[in-house]
C-alpha atoms as a PDB file:
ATOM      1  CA  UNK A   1      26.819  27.638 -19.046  1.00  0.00           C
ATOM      2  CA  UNK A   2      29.695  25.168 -18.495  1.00  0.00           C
ATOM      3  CA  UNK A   3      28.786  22.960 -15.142  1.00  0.00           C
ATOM      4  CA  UNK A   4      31.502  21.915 -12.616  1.00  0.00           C
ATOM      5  CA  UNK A   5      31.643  20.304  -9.386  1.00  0.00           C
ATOM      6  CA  UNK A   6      31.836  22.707  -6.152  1.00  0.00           C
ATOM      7  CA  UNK A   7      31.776  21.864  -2.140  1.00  0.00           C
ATOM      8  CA  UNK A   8      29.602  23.832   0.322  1.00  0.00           C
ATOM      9  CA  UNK A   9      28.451  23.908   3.352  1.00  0.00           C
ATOM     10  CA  UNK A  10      25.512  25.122   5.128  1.00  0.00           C
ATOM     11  CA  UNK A  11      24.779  26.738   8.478  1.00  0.00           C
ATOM     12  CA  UNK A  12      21.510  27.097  10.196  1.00  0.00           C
ATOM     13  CA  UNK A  13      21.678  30.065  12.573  1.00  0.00           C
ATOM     14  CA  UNK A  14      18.612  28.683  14.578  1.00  0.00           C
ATOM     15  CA  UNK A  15      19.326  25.179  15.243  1.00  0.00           C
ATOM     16  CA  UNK A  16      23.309  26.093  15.282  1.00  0.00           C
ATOM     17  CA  UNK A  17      23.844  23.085  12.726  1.00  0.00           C
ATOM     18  CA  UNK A  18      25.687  22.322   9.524  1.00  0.00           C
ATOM     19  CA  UNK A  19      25.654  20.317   6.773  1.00  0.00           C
ATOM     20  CA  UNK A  20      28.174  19.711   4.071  1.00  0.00           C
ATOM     21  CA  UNK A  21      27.708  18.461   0.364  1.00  0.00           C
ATOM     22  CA  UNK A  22      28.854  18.533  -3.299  1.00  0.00           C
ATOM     23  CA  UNK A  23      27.105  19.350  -6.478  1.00  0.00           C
ATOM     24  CA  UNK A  24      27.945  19.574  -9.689  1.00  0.00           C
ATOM     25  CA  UNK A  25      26.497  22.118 -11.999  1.00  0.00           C
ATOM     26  CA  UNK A  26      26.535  25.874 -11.334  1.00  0.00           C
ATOM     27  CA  UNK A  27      26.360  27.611  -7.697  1.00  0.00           C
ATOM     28  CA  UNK A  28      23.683  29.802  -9.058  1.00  0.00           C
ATOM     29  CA  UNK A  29      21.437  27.188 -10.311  1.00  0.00           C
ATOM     30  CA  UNK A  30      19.028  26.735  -7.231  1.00  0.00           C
ATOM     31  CA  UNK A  31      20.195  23.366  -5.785  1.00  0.00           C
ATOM     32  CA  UNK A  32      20.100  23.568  -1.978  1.00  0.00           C
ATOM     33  CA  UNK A  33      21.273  19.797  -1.063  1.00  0.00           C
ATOM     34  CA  UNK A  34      20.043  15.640  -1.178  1.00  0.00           C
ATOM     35  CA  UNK A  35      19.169  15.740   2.193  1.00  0.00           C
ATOM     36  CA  UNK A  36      15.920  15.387   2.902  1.00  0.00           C
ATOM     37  CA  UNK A  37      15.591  17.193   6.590  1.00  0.00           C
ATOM     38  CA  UNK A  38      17.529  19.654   5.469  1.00  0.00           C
ATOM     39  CA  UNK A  39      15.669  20.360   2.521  1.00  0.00           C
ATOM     40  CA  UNK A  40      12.459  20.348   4.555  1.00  0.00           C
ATOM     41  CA  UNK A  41      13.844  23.114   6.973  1.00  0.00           C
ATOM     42  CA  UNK A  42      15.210  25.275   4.324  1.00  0.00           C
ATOM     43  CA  UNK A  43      11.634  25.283   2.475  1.00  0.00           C
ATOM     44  CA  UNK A  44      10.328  26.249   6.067  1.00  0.00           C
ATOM     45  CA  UNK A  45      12.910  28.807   6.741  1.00  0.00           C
ATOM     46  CA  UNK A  46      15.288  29.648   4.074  1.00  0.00           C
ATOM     47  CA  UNK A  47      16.158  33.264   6.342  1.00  0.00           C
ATOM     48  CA  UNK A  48      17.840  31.613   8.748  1.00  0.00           C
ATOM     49  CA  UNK A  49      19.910  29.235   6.531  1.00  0.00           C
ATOM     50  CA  UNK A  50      23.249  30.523   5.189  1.00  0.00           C
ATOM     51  CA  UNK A  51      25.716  28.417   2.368  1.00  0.00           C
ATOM     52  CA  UNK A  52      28.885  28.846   2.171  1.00  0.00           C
ATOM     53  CA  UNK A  53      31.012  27.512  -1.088  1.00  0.00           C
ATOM     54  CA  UNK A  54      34.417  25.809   0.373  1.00  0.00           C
ATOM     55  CA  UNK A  55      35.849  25.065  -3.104  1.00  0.00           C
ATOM     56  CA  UNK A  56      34.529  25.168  -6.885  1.00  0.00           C
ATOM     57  CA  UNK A  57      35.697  24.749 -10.016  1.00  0.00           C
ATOM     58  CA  UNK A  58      36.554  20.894  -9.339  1.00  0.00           C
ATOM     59  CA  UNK A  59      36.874  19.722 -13.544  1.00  0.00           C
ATOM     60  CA  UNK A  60      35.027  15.673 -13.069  1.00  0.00           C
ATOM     61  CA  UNK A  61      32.837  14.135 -10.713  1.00  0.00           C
ATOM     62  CA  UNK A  62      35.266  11.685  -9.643  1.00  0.00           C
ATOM     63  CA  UNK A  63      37.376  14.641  -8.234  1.00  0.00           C
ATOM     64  CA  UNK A  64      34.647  16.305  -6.349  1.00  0.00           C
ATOM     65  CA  UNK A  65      33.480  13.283  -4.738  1.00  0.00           C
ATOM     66  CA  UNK A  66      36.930  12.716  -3.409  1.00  0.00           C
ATOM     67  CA  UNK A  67      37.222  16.599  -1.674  1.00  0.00           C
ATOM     68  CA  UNK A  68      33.343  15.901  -0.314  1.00  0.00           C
ATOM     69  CA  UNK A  69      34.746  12.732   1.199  1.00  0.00           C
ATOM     70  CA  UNK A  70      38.060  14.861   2.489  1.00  0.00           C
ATOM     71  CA  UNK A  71      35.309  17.296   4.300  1.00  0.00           C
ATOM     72  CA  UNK A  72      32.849  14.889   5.794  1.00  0.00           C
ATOM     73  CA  UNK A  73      35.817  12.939   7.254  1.00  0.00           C
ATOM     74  CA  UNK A  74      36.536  16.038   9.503  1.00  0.00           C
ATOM     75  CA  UNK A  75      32.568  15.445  11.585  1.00  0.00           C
ATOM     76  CA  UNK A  76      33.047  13.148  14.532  1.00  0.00           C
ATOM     77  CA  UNK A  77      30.678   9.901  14.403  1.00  0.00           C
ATOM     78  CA  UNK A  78      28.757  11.364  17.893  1.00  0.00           C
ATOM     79  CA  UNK A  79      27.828  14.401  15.956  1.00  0.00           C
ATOM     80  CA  UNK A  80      26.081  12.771  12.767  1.00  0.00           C
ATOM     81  CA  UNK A  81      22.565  14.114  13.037  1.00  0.00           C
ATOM     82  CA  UNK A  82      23.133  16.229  16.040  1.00  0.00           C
ATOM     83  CA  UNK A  83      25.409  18.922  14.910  1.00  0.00           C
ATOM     84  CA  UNK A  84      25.292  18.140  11.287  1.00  0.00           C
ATOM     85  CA  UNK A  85      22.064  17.431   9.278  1.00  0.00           C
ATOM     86  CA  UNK A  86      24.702  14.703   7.427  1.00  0.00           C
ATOM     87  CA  UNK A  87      23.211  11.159   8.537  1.00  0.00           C
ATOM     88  CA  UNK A  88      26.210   9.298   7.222  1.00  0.00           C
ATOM     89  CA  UNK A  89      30.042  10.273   6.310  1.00  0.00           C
ATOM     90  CA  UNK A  90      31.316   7.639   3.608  1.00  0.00           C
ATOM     91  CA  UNK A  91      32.633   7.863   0.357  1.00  0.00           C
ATOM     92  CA  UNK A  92      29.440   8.514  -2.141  1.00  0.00           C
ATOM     93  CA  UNK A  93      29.456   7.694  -6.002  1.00  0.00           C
ATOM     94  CA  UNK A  94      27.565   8.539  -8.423  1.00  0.00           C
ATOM     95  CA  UNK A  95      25.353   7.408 -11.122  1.00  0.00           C
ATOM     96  CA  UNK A  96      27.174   9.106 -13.771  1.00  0.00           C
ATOM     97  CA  UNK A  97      30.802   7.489 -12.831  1.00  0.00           C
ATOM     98  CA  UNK A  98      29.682   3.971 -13.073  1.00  0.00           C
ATOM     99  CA  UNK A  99      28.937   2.832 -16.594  1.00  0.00           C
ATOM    100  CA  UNK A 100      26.667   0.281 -15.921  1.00  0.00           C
ATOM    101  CA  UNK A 101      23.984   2.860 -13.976  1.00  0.00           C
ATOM    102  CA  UNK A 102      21.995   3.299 -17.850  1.00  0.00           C
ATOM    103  CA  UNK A 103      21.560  -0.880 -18.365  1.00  0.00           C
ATOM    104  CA  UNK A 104      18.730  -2.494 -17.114  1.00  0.00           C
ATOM    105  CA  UNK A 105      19.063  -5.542 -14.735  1.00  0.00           C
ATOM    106  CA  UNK A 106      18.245  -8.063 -18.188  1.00  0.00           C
ATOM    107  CA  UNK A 107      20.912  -6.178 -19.684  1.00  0.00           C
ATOM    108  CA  UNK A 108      23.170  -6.277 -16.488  1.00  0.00           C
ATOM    109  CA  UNK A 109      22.982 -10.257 -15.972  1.00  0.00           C
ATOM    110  CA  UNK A 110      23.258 -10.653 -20.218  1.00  0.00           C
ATOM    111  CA  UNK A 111      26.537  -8.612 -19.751  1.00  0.00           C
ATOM    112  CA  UNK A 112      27.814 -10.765 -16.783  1.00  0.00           C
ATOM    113  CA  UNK A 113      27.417 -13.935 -18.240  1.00  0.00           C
ATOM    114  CA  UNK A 114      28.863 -13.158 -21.498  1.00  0.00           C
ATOM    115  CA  UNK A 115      32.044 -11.888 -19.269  1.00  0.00           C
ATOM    116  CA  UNK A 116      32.070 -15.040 -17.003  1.00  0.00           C
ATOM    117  CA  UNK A 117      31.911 -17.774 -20.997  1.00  0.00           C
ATOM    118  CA  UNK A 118      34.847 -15.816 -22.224  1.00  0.00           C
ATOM    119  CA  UNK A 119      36.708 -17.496 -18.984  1.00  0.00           C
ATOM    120  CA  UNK A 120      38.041 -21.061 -20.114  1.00  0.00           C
ATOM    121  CA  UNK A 121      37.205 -22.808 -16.880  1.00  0.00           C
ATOM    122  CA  UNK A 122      33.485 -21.843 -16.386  1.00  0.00           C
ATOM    123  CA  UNK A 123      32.698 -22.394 -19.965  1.00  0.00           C
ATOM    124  CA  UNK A 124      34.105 -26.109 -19.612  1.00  0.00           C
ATOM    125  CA  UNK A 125      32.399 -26.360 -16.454  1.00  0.00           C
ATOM    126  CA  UNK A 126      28.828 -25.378 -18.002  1.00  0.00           C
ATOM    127  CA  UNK A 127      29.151 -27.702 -20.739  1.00  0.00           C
ATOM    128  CA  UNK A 128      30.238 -30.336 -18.693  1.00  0.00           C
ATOM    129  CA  UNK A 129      26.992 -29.776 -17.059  1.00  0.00           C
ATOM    130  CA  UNK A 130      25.036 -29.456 -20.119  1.00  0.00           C
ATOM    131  CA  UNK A 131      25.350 -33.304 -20.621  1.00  0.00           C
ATOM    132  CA  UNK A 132      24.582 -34.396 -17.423  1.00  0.00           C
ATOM    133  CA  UNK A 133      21.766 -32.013 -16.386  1.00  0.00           C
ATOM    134  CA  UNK A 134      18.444 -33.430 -16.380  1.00  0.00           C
ATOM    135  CA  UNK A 135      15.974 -31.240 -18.104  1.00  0.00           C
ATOM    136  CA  UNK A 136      12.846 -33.355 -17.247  1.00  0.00           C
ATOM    137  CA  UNK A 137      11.450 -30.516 -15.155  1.00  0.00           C
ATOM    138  CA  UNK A 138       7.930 -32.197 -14.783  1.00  0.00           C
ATOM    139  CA  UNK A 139       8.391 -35.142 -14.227  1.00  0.00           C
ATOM    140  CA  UNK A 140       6.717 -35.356 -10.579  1.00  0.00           C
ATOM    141  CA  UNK A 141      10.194 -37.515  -9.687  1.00  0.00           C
ATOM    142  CA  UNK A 142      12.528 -35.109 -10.973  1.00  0.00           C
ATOM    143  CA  UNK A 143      10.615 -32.214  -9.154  1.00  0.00           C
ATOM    144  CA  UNK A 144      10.133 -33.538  -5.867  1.00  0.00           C
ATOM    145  CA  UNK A 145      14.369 -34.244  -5.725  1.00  0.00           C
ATOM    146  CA  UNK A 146      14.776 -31.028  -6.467  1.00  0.00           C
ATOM    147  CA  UNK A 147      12.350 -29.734  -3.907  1.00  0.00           C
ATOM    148  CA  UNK A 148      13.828 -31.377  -1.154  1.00  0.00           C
ATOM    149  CA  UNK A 149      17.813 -30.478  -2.478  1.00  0.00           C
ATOM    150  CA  UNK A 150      16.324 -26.570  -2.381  1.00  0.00           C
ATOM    151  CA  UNK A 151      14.523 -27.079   1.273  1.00  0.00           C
ATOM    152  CA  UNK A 152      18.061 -28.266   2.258  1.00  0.00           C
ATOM    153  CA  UNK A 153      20.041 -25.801   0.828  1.00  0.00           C
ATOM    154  CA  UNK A 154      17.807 -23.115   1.918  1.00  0.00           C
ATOM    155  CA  UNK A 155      18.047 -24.843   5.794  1.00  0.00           C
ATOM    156  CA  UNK A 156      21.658 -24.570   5.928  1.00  0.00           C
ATOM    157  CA  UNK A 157      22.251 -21.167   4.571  1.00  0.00           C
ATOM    158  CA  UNK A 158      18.943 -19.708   6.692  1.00  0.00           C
ATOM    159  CA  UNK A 159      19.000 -21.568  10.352  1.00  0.00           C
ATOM    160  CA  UNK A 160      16.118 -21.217  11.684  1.00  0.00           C
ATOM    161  CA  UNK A 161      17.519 -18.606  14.386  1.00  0.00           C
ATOM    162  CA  UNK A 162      18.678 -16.211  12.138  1.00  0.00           C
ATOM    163  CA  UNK A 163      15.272 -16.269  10.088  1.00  0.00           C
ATOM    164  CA  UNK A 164      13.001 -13.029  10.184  1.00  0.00           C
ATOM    165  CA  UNK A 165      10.406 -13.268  12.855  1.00  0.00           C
ATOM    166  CA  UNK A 166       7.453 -11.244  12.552  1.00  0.00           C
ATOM    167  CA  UNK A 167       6.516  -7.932  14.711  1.00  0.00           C
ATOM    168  CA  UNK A 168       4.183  -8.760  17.937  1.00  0.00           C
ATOM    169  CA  UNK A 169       2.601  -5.405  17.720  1.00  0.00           C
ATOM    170  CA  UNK A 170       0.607  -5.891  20.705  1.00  0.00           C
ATOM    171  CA  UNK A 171       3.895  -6.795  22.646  1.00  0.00           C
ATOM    172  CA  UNK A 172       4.716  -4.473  25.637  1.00  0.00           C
ATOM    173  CA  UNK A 173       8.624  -4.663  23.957  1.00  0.00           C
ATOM    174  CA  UNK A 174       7.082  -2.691  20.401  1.00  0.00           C
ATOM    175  CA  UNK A 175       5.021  -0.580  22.598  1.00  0.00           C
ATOM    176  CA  UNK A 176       7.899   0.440  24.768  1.00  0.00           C
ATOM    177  CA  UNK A 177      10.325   0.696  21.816  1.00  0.00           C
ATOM    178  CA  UNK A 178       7.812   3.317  19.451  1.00  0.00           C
ATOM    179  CA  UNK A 179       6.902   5.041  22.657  1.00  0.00           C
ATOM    180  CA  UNK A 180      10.997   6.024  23.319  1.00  0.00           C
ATOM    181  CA  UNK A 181      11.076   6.572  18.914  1.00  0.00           C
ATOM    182  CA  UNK A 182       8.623   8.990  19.607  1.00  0.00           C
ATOM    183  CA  UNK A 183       9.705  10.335  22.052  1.00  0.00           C
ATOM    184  CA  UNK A 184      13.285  11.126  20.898  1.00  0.00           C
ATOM    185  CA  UNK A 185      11.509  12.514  17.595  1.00  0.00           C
ATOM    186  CA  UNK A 186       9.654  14.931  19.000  1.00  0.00           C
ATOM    187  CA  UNK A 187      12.125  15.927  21.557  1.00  0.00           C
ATOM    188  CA  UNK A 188      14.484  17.396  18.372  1.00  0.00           C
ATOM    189  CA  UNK A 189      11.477  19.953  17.272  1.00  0.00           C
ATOM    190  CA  UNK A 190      11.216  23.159  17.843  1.00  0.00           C
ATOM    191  CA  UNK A 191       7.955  24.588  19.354  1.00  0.00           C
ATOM    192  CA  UNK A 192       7.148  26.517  16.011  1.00  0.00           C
ATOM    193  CA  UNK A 193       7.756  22.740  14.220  1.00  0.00           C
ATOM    194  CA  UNK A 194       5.680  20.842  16.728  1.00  0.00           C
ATOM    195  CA  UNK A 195       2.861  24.095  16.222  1.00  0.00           C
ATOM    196  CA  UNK A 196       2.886  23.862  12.274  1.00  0.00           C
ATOM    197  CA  UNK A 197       2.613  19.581  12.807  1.00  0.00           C
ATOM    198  CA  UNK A 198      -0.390  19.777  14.505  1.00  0.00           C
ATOM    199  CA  UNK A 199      -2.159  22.160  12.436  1.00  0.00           C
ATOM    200  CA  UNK A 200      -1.677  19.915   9.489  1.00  0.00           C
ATOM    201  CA  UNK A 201      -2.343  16.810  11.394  1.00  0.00           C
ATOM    202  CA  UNK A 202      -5.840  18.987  12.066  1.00  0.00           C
ATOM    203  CA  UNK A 203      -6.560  19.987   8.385  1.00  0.00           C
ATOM    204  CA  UNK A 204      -6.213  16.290   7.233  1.00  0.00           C
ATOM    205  CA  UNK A 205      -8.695  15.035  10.442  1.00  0.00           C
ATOM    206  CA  UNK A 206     -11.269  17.383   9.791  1.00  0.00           C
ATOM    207  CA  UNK A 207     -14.684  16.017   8.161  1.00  0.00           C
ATOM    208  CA  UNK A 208     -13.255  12.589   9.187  1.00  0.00           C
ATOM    209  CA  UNK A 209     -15.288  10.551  11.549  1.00  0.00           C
ATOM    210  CA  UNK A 210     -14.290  10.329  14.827  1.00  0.00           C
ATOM    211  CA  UNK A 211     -13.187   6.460  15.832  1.00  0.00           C
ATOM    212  CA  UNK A 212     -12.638   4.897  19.386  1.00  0.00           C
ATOM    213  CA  UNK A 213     -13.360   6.841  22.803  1.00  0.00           C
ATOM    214  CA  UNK A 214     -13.912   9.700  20.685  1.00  0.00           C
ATOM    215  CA  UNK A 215     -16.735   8.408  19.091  1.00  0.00           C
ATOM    216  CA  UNK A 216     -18.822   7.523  21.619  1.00  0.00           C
ATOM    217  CA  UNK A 217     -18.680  11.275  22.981  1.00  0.00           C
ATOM    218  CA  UNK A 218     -19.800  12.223  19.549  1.00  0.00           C
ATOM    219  CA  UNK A 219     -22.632   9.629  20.159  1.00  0.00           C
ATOM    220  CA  UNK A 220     -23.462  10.623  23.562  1.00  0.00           C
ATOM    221  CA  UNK A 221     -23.435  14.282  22.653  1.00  0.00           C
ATOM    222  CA  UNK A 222     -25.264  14.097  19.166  1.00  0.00           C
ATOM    223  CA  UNK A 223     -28.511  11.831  21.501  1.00  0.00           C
ATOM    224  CA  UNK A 224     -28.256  14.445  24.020  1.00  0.00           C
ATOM    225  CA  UNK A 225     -28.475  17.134  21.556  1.00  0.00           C
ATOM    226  CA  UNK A 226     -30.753  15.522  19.934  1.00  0.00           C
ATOM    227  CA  UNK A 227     -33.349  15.309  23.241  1.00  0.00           C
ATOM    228  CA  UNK A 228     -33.105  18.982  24.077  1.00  0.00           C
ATOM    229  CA  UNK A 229     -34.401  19.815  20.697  1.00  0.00           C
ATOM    230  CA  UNK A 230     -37.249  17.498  20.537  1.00  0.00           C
ATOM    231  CA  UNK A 231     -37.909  18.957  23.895  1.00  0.00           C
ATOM    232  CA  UNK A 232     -37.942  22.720  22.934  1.00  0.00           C
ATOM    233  CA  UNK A 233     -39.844  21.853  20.018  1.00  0.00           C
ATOM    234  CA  UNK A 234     -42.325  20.583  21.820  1.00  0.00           C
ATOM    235  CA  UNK A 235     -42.204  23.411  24.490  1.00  0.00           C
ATOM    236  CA  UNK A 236     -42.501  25.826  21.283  1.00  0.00           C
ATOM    237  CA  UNK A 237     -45.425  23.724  19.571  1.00  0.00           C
ATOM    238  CA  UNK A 238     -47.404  24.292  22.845  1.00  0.00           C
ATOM    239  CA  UNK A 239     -47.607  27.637  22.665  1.00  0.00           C
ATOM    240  CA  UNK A 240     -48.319  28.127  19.432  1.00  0.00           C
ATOM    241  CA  UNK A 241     -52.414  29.115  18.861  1.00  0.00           C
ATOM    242  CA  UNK A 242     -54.053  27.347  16.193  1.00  0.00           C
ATOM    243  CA  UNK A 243     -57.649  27.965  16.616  1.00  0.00           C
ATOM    244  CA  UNK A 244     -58.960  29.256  13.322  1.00  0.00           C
ATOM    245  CA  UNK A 245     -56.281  26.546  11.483  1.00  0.00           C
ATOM    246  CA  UNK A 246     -57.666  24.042   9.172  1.00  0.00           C
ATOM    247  CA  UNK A 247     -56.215  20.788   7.716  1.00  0.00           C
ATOM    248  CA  UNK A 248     -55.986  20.930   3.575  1.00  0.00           C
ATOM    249  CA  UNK A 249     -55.042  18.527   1.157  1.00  0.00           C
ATOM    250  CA  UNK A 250     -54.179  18.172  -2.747  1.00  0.00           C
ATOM    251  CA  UNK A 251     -54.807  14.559  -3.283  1.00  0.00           C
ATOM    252  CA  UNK A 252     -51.530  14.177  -2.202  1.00  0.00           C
ATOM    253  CA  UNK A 253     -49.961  15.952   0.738  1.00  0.00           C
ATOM    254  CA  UNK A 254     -51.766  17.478   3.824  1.00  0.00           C
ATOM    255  CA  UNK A 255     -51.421  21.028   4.734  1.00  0.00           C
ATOM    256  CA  UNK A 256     -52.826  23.324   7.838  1.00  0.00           C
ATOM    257  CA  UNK A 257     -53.849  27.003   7.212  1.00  0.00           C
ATOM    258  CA  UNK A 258     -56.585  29.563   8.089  1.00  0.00           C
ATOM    259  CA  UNK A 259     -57.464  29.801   4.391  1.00  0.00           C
ATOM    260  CA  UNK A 260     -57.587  27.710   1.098  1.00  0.00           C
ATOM    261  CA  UNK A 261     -54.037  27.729  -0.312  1.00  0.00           C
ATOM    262  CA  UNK A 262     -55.481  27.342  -3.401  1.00  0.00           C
ATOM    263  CA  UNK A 263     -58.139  26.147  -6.037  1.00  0.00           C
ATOM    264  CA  UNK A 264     -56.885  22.562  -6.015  1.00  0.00           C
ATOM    265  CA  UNK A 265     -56.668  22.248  -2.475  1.00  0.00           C
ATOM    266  CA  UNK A 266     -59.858  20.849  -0.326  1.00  0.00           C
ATOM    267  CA  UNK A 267     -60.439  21.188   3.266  1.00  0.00           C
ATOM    268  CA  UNK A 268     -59.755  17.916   5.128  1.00  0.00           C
ATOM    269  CA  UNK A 269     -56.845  15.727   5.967  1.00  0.00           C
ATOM    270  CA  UNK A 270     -56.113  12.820   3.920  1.00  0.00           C
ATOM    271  CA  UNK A 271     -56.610   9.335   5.421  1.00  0.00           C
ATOM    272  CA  UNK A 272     -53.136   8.453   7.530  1.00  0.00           C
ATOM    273  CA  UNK A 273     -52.297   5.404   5.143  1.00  0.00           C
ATOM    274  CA  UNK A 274     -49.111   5.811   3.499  1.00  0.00           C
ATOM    275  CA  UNK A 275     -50.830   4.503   0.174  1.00  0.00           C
ATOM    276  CA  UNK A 276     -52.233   7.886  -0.225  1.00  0.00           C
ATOM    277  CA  UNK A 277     -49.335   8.709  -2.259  1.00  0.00           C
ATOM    278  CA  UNK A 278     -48.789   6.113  -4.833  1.00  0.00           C
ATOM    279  CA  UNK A 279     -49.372   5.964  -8.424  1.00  0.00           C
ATOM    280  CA  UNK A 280     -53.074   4.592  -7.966  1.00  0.00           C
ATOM    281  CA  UNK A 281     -54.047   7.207  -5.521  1.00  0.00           C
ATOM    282  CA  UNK A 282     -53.265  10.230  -7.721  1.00  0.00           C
ATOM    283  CA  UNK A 283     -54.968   8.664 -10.192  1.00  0.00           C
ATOM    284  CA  UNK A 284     -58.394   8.444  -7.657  1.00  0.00           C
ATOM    285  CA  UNK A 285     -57.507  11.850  -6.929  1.00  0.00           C
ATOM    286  CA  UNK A 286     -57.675  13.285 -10.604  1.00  0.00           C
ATOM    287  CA  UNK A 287     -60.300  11.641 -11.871  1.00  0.00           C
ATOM    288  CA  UNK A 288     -62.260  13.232  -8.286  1.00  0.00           C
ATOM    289  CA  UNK A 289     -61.131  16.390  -9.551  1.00  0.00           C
ATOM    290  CA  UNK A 290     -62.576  16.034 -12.915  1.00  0.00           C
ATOM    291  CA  UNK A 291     -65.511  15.206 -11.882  1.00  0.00           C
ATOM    292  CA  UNK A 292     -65.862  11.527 -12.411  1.00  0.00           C
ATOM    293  CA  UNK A 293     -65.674  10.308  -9.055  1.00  0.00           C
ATOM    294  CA  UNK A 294     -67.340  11.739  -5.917  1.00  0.00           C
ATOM    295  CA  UNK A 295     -65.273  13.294  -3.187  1.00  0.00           C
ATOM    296  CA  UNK A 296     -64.727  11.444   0.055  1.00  0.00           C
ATOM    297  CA  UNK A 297     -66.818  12.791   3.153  1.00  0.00           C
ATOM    298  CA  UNK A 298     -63.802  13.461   5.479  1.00  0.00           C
ATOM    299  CA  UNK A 299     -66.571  14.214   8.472  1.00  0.00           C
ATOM    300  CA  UNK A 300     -66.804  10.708   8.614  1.00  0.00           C
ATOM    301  CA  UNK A 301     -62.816   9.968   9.522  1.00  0.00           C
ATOM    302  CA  UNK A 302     -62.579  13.674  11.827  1.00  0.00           C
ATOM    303  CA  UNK A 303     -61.069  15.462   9.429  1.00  0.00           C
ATOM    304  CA  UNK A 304     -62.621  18.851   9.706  1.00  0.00           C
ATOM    305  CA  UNK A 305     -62.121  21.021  12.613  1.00  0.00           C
END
């Protein structure tokens, strides 16, 4: 299908706003706007958005631009952003009108200076310059002059008033200045917006850990916590009956029960040295079990109820 350039409009029935734009292509081919906000709304709730086509059929780009600039001249500066989603009312162009939008910026200063040599007066000038140029870039001499002719230049075209001076975050100023951002932000949100903001902000904070005042309730609750259930473990160890329970061991790990878990098993608690366990003890332990090496007496260190 044949595109062309068409203006519309749009009207949300909510938020009683508008917003006017161009596009060229089809008015069946989806496209909703280049705004941003307005975009964002419309994905949220496209029911209570309604466009309206003010005038198709425009034949080139240049054209349409021109009637979108016509329309957007009608809004009133105080009602940018208030009563229109439109941020900004000048004359827009676009990529495809300017011919130069495809080079890249190699190509863009290549095509520049060729322009500038074909004038009579700057080519004369730059060969001028040619033989009086000094091309002894490093020699220290030669560098330093042209240090100090660059701090110079760069003094007098950036005083030092007008230079950029970095944010004092802690300042009461940037406090006081986000706080009233922030506040004039949220202020333009409807209750459903500020609902669906928080949810998200939820989703993305949960599994994180916790940071600042926060944490140390975590802390304090997780220590607390953890007391009251060394405490009812304790509470439910002591009435638990054991008599008839013996301690049991494998060579390796201790166990209590009334009866042998199994063959390998031997009444009697292993020593409490945390040695028990490594590669030379399970060796002491196998060659016990075959036979060629004598079983500890365990009556000796308590073992045996």
């Amino acid at each position: 299908m044949e595109k062309y350039g068409f203006i519309y409009i749009w009207f949300d029935k909510k938020r009683k706003m508008y917003y006017i734009g161009c596009h060229w292509g089809t008015v069946d081919d989806g496209y909703i706007c280049s705004s941003n906000r307005m975009r964002k709304v419309y994905k949220r709730r496209p029911q209570n958005l309604k466009r309206k086509i003010i005038k198709t059929n425009i034949l080139n780009r240049e054209q349409m631009f021109e009637e979108e600039h016509k329309w957007l001249s009608f809004i009133k500066d105080d009602e940018l952003g208030i009563k229109y989603y439109n941020l900004r009312k000048h004359k827009w162009g676009h990529w495809s009108t300017d011919e130069n939008s495809s080079l890249t910026i190699k190509q863009k200063i290549s095509k520049k200076t060729k322009e500038a040599m074909e004038r009579p007066e700057i080519r004369e000038k730059y060969l001028s310059g040619l033989e009086t140029r000094d091309n002894k870039s490093s020699d220290p001499i030669v560098s330093e002059k042209r240090k100090n002719s660059m701090i110079k230049t760069m003094v007098k075209k950036f005083p030092i008033e007008d230079r950029y001076n970095p944010v004092d975050f802690n300042s009461q100023e940037y406090k006081d200045n986000m706080s009233h951002k922030s506040k004039e932000m949220w202020s333009n949100r409807t209750d459903e917006e500020i609902k669906e903001i928080g949810k998200k902000i939820s989703e993305v904070q949960l599994g994180k850990p916790k940071t600042g005042e926060a944490a140390k309730d975590v802390k304090k609750t997780s220590e607390e916590t953890k007391l009251k259930q060394s405490i009812a473990i304790k509470e439910a160890l002591k009435n638990i009956d054991r008599s008839g329970y013996y301690w049991w061991n494998n060579g390796i790990i201790n166990k209590r029960s009334k009866e042998q878990p199994s063959e390998e098993w031997i009444k009697g608690k292993l020593p409490h040295n945390k040695s028990y366990n490594s590669d030379k003890m399970k060796e002491i332990w196998a060659k016990r079990k075959a036979g060629e090496l004598s079983m500890p007496n365990y009556k000796n260190i308590g073992g045996i109820s």
